[in-house]
C-alpha atoms as a PDB file:
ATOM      1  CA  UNK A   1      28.361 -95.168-112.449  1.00  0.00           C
ATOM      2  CA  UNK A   2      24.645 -96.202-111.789  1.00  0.00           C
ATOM      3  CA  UNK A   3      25.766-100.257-111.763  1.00  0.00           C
ATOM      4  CA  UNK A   4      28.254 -98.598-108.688  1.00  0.00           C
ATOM      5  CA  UNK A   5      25.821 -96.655-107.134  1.00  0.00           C
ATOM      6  CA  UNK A   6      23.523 -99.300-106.918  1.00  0.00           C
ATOM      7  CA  UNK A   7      26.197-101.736-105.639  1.00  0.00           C
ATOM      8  CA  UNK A   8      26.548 -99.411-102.205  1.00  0.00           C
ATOM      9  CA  UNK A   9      22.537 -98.687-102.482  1.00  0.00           C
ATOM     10  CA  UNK A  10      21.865-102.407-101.766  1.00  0.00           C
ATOM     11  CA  UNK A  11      25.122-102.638 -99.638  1.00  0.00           C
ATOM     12  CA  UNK A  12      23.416-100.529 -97.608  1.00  0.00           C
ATOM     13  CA  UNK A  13      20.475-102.638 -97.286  1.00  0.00           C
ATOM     14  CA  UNK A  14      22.020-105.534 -96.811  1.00  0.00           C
ATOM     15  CA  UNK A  15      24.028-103.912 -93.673  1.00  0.00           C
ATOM     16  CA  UNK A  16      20.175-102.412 -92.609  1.00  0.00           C
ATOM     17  CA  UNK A  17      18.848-105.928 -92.865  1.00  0.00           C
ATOM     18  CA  UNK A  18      21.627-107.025 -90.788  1.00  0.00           C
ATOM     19  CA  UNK A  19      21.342-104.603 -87.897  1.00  0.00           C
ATOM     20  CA  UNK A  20      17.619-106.173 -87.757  1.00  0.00           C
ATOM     21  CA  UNK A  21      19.037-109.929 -87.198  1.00  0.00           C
ATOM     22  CA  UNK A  22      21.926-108.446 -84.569  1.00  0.00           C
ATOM     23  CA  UNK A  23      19.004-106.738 -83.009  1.00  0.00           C
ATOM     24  CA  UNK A  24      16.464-110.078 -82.948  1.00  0.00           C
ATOM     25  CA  UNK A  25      19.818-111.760 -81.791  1.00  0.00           C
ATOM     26  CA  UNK A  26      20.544-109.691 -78.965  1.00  0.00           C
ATOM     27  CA  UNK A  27      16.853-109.854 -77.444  1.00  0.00           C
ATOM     28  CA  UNK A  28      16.815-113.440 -77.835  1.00  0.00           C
ATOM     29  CA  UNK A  29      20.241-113.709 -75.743  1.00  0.00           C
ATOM     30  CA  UNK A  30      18.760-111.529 -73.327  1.00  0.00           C
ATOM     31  CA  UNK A  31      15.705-113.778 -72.853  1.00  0.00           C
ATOM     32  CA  UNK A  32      17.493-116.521 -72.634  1.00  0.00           C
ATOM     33  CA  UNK A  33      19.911-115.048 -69.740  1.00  0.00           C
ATOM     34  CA  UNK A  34      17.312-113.921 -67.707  1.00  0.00           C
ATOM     35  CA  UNK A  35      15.860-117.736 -67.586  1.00  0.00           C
ATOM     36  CA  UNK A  36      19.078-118.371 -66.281  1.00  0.00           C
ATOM     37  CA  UNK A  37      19.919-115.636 -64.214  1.00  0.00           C
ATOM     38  CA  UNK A  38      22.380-113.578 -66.405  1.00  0.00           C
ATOM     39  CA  UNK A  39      22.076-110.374 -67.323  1.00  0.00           C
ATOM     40  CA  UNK A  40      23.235-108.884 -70.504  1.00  0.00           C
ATOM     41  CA  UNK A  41      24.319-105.451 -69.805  1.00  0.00           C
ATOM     42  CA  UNK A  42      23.227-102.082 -72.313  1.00  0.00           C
ATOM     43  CA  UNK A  43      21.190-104.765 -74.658  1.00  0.00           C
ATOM     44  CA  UNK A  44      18.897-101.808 -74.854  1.00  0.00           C
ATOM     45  CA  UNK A  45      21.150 -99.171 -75.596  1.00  0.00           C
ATOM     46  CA  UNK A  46      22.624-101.474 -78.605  1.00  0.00           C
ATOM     47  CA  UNK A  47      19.634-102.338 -79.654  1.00  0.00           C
ATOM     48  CA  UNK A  48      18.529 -98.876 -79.681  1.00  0.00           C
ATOM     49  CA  UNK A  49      21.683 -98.016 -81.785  1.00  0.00           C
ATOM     50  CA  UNK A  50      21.358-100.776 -84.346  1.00  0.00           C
ATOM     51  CA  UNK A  51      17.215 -99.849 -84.824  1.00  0.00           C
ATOM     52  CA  UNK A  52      18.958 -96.122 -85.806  1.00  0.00           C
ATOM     53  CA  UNK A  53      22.047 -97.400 -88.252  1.00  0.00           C
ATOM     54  CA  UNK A  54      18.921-100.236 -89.735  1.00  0.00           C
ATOM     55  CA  UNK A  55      16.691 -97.018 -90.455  1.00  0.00           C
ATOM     56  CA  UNK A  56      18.763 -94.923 -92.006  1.00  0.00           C
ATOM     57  CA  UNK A  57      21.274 -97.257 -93.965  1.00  0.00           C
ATOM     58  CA  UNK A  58      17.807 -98.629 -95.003  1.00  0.00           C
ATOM     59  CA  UNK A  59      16.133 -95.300 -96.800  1.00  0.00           C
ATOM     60  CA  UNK A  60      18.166 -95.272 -99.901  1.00  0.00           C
ATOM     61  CA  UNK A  61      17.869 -98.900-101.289  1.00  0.00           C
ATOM     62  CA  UNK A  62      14.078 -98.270-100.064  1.00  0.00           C
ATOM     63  CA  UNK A  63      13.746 -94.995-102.092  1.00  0.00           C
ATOM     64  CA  UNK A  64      15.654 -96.825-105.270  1.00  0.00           C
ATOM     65  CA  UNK A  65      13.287 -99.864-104.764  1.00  0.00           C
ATOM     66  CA  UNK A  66       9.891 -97.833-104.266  1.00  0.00           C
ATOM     67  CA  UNK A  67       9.168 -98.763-101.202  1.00  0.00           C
ATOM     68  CA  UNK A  68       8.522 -95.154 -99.480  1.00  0.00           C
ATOM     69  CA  UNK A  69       4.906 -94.615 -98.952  1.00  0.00           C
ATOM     70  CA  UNK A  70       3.607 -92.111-101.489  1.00  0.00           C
ATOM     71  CA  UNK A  71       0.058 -90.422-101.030  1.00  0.00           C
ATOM     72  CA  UNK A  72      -1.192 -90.316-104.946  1.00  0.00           C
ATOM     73  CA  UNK A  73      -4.723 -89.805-103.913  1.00  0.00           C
ATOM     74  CA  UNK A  74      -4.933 -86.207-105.097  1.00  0.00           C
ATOM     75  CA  UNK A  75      -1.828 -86.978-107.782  1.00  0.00           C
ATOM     76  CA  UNK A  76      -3.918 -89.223-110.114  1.00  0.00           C
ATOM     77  CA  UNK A  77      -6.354 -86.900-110.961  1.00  0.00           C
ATOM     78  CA  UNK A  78      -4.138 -83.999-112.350  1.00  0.00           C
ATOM     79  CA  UNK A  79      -3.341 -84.177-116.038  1.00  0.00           C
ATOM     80  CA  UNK A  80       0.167 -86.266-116.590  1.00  0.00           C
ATOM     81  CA  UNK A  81       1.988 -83.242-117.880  1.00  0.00           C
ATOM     82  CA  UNK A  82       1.587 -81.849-114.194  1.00  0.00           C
ATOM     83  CA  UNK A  83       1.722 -85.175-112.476  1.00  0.00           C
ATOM     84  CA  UNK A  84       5.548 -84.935-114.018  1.00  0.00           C
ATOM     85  CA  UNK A  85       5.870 -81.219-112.672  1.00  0.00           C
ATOM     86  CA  UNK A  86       4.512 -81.412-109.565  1.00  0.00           C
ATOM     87  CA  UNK A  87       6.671 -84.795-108.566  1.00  0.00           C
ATOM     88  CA  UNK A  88       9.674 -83.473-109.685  1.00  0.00           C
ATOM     89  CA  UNK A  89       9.330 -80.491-107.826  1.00  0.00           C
ATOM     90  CA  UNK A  90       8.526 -82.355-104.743  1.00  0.00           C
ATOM     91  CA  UNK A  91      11.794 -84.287-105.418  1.00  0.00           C
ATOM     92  CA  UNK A  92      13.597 -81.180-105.587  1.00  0.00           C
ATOM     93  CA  UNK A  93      12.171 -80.136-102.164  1.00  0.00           C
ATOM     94  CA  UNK A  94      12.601 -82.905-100.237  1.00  0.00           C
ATOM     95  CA  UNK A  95      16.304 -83.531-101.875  1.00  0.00           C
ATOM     96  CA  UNK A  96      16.698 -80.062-100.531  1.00  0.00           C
ATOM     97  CA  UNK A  97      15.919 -80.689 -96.924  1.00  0.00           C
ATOM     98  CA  UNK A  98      17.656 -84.046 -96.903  1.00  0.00           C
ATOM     99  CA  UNK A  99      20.451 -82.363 -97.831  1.00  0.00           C
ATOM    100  CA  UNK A 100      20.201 -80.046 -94.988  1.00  0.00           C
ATOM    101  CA  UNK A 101      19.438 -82.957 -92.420  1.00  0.00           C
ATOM    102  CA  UNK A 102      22.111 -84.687 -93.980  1.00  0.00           C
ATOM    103  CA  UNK A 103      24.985 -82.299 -93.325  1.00  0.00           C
ATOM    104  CA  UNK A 104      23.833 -81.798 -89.795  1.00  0.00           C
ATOM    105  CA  UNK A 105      23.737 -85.209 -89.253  1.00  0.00           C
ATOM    106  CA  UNK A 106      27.321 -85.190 -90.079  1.00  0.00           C
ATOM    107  CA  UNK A 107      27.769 -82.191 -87.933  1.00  0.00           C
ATOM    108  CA  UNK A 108      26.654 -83.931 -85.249  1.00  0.00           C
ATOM    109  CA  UNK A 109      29.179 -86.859 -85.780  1.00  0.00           C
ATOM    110  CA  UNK A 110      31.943 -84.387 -85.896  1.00  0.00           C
ATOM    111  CA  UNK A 111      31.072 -82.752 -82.632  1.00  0.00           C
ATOM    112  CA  UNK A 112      30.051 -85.365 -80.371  1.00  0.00           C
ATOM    113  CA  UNK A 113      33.936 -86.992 -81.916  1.00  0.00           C
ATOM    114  CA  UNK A 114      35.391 -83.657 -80.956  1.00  0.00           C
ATOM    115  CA  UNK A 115      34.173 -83.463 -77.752  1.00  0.00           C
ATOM    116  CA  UNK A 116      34.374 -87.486 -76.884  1.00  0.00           C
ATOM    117  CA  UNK A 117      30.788 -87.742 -75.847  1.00  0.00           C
ATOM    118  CA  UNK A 118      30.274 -90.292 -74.261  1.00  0.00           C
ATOM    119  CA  UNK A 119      26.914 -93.030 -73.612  1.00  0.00           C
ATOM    120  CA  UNK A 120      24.886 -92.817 -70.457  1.00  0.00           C
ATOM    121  CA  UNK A 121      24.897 -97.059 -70.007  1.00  0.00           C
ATOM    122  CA  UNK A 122      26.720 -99.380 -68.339  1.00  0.00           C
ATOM    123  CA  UNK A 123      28.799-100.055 -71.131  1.00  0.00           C
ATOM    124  CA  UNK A 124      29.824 -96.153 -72.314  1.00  0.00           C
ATOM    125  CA  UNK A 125      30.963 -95.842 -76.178  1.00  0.00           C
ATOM    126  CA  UNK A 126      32.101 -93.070 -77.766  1.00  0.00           C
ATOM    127  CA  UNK A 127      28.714 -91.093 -79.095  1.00  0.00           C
ATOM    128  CA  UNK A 128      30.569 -90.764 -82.825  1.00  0.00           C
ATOM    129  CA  UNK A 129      30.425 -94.496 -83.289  1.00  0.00           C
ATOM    130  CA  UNK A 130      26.278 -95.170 -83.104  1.00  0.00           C
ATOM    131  CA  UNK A 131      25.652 -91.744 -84.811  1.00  0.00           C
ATOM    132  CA  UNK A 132      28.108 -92.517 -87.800  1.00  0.00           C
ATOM    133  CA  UNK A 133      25.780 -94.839 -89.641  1.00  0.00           C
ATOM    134  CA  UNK A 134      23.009 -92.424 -89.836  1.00  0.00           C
ATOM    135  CA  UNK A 135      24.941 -89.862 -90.951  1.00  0.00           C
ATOM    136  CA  UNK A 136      25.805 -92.062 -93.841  1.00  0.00           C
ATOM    137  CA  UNK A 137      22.737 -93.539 -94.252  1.00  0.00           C
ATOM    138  CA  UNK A 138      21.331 -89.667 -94.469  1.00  0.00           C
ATOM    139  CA  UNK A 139      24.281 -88.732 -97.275  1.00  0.00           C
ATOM    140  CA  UNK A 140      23.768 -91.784 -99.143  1.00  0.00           C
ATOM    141  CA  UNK A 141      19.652 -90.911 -99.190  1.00  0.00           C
ATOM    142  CA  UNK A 142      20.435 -87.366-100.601  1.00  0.00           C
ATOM    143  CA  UNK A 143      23.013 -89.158-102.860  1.00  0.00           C
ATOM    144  CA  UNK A 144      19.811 -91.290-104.124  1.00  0.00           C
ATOM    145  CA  UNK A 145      18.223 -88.495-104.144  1.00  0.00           C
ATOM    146  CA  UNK A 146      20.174 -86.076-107.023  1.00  0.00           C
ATOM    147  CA  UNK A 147      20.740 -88.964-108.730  1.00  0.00           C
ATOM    148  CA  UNK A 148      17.018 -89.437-109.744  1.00  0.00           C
ATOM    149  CA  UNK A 149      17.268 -85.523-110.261  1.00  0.00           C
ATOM    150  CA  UNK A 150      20.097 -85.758-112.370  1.00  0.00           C
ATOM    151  CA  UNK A 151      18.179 -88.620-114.195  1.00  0.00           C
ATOM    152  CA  UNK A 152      15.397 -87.231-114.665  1.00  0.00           C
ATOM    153  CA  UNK A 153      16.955 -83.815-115.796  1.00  0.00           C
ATOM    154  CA  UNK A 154      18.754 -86.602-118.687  1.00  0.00           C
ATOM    155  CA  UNK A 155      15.160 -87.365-119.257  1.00  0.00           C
ATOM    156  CA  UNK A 156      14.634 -90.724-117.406  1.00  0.00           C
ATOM    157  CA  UNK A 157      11.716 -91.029-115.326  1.00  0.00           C
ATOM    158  CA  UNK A 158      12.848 -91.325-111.428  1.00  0.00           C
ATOM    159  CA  UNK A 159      12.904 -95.501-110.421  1.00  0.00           C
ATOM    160  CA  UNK A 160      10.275 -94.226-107.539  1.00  0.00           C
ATOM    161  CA  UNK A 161       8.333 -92.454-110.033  1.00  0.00           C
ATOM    162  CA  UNK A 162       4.112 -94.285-111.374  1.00  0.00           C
ATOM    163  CA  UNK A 163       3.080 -91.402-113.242  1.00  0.00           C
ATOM    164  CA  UNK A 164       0.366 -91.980-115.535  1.00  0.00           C
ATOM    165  CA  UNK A 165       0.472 -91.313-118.862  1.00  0.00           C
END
């Protein structure tokens, strides 16, 4: 299971990392047509969309690689019995109200599909299609995130975890 789950964590990167080249891609081809007179139309709106799908897709291989930035200023100088406590317990929090972002994120998806929202651009899209990727990207977070509860409940230590001992 954790080989699996660490297969789509770095899937996801990998599809965050590629929303960042369409993105560089898309400004460069919009420079370019504006030295020659062509305009590219909703380059912003796209780019807008991809800089959304790149963010989320992006927080779970982040979180699993220990790249979220983590204030340990006041951490480091409790004892390391309630460094453990008080991290866990942060995890459980903030699992919590990814959770909750998480299934209104999906909410979201479901109602702007319902009611075919449309974009404001030139080019109009369905509003379900931009909005689906960070509504995955949330689920897979909180996914990330009870598994290093469910880890550390087996008595790992969390992969984001620098506790000192």
């Amino acid at each position: 299971m954790r080989s699996k789950l660490d297969k789509v964590y770095n899937g996801a990167g990998i599809v965050a990392g590629a929303c960042i080249v369409f993105i560089t891609l898309m400004v460069l081809a919009q420079i370019a047509g504006r030295w020659i007179g062509i305009i590219i139309p909703s380059t912003e709106d796209f780019s807008g969309y991809l800089l959304a799908a790149a963010s989320f897709l992006a927080l779970a291989y982040t979180f699993r690689h220990g790249g979220h930035i983590r204030v340990t200023l006041l951490v480091h100088r409790l004892s390391s019995s309630f460094q453990r406590k008080l991290t866990y317990a942060a995890l459980f929090v903030f699992t919590l109200i990814t959770g909750y972002g998480a299934y209104h994120l999906c909410y979201l998806v479901y109602e702007s599909w319902q009611f075919a929202e449309l974009s404001q651009g030139y080019i109009a899209i369905p509003l379900w299609i931009p909005q689906l990727p960070m509504a995955f990207g949330a689920v897979l977070f909180f996914i990330a995130l009870m598994d290093d509860i469910i880890s550390s409940l087996q008595g790992h230590t969390p992969s984001f975890v620098e506790l000192e001992d």
